[in-house]
Each structure stands twice: as structure tokens, then as C-alpha cells.
Protein backbone atom coordinates (compact mmCIF):
# COMPACT_ATOMS: atom_id res chain seq x y z
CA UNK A 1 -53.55 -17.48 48.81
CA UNK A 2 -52.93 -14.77 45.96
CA UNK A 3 -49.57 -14.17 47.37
CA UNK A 4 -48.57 -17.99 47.43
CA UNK A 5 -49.76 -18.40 43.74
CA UNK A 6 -48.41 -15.29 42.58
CA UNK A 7 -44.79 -16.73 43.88
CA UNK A 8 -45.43 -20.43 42.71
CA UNK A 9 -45.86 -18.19 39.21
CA UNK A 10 -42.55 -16.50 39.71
CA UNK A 11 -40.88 -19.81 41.08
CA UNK A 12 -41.98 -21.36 37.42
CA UNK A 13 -41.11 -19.00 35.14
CA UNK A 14 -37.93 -18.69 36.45
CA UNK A 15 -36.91 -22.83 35.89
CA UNK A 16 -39.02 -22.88 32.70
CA UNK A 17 -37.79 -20.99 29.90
CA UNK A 18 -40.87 -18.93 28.46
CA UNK A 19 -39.03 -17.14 25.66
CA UNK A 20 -39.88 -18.25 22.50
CA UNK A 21 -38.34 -17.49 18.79
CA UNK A 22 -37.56 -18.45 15.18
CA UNK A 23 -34.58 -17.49 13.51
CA UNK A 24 -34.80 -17.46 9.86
CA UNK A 25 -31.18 -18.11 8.39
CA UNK A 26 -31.68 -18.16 3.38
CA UNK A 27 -28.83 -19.21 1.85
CA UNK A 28 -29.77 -18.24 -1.57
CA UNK A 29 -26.94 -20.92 -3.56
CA UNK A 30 -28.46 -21.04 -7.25
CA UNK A 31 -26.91 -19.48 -9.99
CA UNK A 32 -30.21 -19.23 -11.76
CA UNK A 33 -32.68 -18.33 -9.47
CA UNK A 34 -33.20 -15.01 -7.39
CA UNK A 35 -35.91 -14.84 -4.54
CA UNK A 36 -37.82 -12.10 -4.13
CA UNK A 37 -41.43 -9.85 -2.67
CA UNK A 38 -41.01 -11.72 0.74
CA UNK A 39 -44.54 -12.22 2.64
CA UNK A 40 -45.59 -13.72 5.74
CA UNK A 41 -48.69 -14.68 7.82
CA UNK A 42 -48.35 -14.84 11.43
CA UNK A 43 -50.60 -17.18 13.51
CA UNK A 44 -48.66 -16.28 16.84
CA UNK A 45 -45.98 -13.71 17.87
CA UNK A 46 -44.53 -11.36 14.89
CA UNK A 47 -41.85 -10.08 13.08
CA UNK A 48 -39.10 -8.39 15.22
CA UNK A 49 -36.39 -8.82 11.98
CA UNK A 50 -38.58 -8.49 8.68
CA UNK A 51 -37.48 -11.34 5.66
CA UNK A 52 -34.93 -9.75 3.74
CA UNK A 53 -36.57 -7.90 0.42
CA UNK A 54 -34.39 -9.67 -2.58
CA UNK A 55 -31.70 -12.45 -2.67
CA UNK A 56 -29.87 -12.77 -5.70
CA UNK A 57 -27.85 -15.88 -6.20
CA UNK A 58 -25.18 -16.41 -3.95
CA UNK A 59 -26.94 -14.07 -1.63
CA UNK A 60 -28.01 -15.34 2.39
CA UNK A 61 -30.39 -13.27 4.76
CA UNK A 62 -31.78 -13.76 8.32
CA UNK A 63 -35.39 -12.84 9.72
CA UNK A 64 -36.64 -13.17 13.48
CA UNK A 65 -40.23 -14.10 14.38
CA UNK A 66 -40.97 -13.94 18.52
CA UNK A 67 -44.00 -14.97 20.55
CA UNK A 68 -45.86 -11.73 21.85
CA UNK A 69 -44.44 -10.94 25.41
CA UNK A 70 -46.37 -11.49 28.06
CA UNK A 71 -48.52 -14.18 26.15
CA UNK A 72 -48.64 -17.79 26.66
CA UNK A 73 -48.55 -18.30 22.90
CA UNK A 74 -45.23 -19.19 20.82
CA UNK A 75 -43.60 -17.87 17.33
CA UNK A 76 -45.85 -19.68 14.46
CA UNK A 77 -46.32 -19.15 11.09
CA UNK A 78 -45.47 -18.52 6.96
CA UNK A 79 -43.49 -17.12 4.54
CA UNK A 80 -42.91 -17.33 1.05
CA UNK A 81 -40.41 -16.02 -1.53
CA UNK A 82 -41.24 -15.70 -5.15
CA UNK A 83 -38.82 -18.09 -7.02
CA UNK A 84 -37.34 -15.67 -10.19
CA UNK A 85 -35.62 -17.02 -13.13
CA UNK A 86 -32.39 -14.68 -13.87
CA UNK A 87 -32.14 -15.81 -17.27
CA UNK A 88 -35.92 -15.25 -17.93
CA UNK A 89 -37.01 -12.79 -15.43
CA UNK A 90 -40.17 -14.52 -14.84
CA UNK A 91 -41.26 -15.74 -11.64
CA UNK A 92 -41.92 -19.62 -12.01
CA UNK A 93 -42.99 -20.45 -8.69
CA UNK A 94 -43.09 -19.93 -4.52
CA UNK A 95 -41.06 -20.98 -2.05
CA UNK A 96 -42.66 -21.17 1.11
CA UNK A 97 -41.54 -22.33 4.95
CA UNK A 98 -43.68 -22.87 7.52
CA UNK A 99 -43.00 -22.68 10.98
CA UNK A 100 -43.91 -23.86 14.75
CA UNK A 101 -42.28 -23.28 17.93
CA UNK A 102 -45.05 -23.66 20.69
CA UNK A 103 -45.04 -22.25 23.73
CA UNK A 104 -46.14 -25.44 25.23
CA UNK A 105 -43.93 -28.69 24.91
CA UNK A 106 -46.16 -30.62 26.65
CA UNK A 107 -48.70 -30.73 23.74
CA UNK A 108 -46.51 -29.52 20.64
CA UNK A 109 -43.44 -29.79 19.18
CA UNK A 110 -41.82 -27.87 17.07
CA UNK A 111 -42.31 -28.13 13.65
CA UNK A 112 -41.26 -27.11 10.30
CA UNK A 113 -42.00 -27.39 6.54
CA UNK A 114 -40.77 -26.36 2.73
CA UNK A 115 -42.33 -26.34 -0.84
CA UNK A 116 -42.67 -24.95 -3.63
CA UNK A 117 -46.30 -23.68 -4.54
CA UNK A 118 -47.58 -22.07 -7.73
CA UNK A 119 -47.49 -18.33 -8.50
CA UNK A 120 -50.75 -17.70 -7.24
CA UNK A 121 -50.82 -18.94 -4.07
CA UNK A 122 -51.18 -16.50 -1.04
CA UNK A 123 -49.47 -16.39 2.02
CA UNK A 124 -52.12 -16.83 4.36
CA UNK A 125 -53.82 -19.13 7.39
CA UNK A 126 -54.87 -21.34 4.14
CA UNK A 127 -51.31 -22.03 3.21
CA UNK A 128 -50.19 -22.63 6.85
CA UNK A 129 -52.67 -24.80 7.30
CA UNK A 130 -51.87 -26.93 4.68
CA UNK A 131 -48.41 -26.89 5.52
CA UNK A 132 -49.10 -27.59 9.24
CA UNK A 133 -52.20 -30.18 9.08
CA UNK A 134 -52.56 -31.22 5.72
CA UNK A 135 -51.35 -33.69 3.74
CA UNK A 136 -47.81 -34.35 2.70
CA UNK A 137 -48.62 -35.53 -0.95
CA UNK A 138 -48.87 -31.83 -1.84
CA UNK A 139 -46.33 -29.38 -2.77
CA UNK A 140 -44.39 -29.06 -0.05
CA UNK A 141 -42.45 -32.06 2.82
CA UNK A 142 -43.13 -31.48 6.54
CA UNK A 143 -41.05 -32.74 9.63
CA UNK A 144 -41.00 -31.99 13.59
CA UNK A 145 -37.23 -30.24 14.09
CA UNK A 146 -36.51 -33.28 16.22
CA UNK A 147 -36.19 -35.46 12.98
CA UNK A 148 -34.13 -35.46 9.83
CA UNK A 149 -33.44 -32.19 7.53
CA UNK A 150 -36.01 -31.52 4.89
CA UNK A 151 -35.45 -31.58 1.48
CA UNK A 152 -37.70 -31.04 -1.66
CA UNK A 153 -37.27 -30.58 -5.24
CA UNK A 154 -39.26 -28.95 -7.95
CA UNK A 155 -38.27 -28.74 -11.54
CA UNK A 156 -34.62 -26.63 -11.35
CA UNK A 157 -34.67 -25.90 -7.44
CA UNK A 158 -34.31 -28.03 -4.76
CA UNK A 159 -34.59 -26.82 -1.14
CA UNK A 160 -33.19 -27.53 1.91
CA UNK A 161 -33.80 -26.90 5.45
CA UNK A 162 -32.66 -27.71 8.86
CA UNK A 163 -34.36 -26.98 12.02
CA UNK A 164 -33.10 -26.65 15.81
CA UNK A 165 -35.47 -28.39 18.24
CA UNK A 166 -35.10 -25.61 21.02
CA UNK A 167 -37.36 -22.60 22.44
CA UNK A 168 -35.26 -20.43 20.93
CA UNK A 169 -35.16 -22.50 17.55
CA UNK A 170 -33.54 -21.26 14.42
CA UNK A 171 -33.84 -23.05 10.74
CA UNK A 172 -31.39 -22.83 8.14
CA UNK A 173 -32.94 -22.73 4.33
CA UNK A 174 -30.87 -23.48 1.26
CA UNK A 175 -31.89 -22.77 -2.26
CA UNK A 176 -30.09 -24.93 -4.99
CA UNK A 177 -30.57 -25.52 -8.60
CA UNK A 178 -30.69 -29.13 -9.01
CA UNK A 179 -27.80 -30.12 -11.29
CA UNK A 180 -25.32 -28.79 -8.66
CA UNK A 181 -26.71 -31.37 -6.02
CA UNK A 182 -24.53 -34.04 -6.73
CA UNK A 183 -23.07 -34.04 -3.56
CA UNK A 184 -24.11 -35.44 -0.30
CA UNK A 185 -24.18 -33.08 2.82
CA UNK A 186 -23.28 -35.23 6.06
């Protein structure tokens, strides 16, 4: 009997794709605004390409989060960027994405979210619990990758994000300043 279930196993994994991943793509397009002191919170996997440490404007960096191997778990989690005024040098706010691709698709989705927090909010299971179950009327707009692109706006910065509904997702962040939003992305 061991054998037979140990080769069902194998037969499984290989039709079912088991790898999971997040590919983190910042397109850092404001002229005002640089990001910078990157954290994250991982609730599954890690961090196998860290968040790049500074993006000045015009600047774009990548990041990879995987599930563990070996682990029936997926990539899931937080990170958030410190939102820096050039012109002021003073950090006016945080940027933060959450992330969710599950290792099982027959109870999740995956999902994704954006905001923009206050200064003194940590990156922790707190704010990716907000961002995941909580309510949308709060700093930040949620969606499953499945569904439209994100978009939210906060004084002089609007973000926008994309996500790829696929084990092997990847989401695409812009940063914009506002006034240079006039035109519609199709």
C-alpha cells in the first residue's frame, strides 16, 4: 500500500504544478518622490531576491518571494517602502503591497493589495492582515489577480499595480505623482 501511495504522490506532483512564487517588478515614475528602507513580513515562503534598498525617481527594481520547498504552503506576505519627498527630504508616508499566491487553488486565490499607510506603521502580521482580511475603507484597495489592476491615490502619489493570476505570479507596481496621471493606460 505505501508503495502505491507513494507513486499516486509522484503521479500528482508531476501533472500539478507545486512551485509557487511572487515576482516583485517597482517602477519608481515620480519626479518627486524616492522610496526607500524596504521591509517585509513573510507569512509563507521567503525572500530568495531581497526588495531593492533605494529607488530614486525614474528608478525600477525586482524582488522574488518563494514558498519553502518541500512545504505545502505558498509565497504570502508584505512589504513596504517609505515614501520620501526629494524636495523636502522627509518621509510623508508608506507604501505597502501585500501579497498571496496559495499553494492551494482549490480554497484560495491569489490575491493582491496597495496603500499608502502612515509613517508609523510596521510591517508586520498586523498590516497583512489588514490588507488581506480587513476592510477596504482603509488606506489601502485590495483585489484577487484574476480581476482588474489596482489603483490608489494619496495626496501627491498614486499607485498602481497589476497582478498575474498564475503559480508562478508576478505583480508589476508603479509609483506616480498625481498631476502626471492624466492619461489613461489601456
Amino acid at each position: 500500500y505505501v508503495q502505491t501511495a507513494i507513486a499516486v504522490g509522484e503521479a500528482v506532483a508531476g501533472v500539478l504544478p507545486t512551485h509557487r512564487q511572487c515576482t516583485i517588478e517597482i517602477k519608481n515614475e515620480s519626479s518627486q518622490y524616492s522610496l526607500s528602507e524596504p521591509s517585509y513580513h513573510i507569512i509563507s515562503g521567503k525572500c530568495t531576491e531581497p526588495l531593492v534598498a533605494h529607488l530614486d525617481p525614474s528608478s525600477s527594481g525586482t524582488a522574488l518571494f518563494t514558498k519553502t520547498p518541500h512545504s505545502a504552503r505558498g509565497a504570502v506576505g508584505v512589504f513596504t517602502y517609505n515614501l520620501c519627498n526629494e524636495q523636502t527630504k522627509q518621509t510623508t508616508g508608506k507604501m505597502a503591497v501585500m501579497f498571496s499566491v496559495p499553494y492551494d487553488y482549490s480554497l484560495y486565490s491569489n490575491w493582491y493589495a496597495v496603500g499608502i499607510f502612515d509613517n508609523s506603521t510596521e510591517c508586520n502580521r498586523n498590516l497583512y492582515d489588514q490588507m488581506y482580511n480587513g476592510s477596504t475603507d482603509g488606506p489601502f484597495v485590495r483585489g484577487k489577480a484574476s480581476g482588474p489592476s489596482l489603483k490608489y491615490q494619496k495626496d501627491q502619489v498614486s499607485i498602481m499595480a497589476t497582478m498575474s493570476d498564475a503559480s508562478t505570479s508576478m505583480i508589476k507596481v508603479q509609483v506616480k505623482d498625481n498631476w502626471n496621471d492624466g492619461i489613461q493606460m489601456c
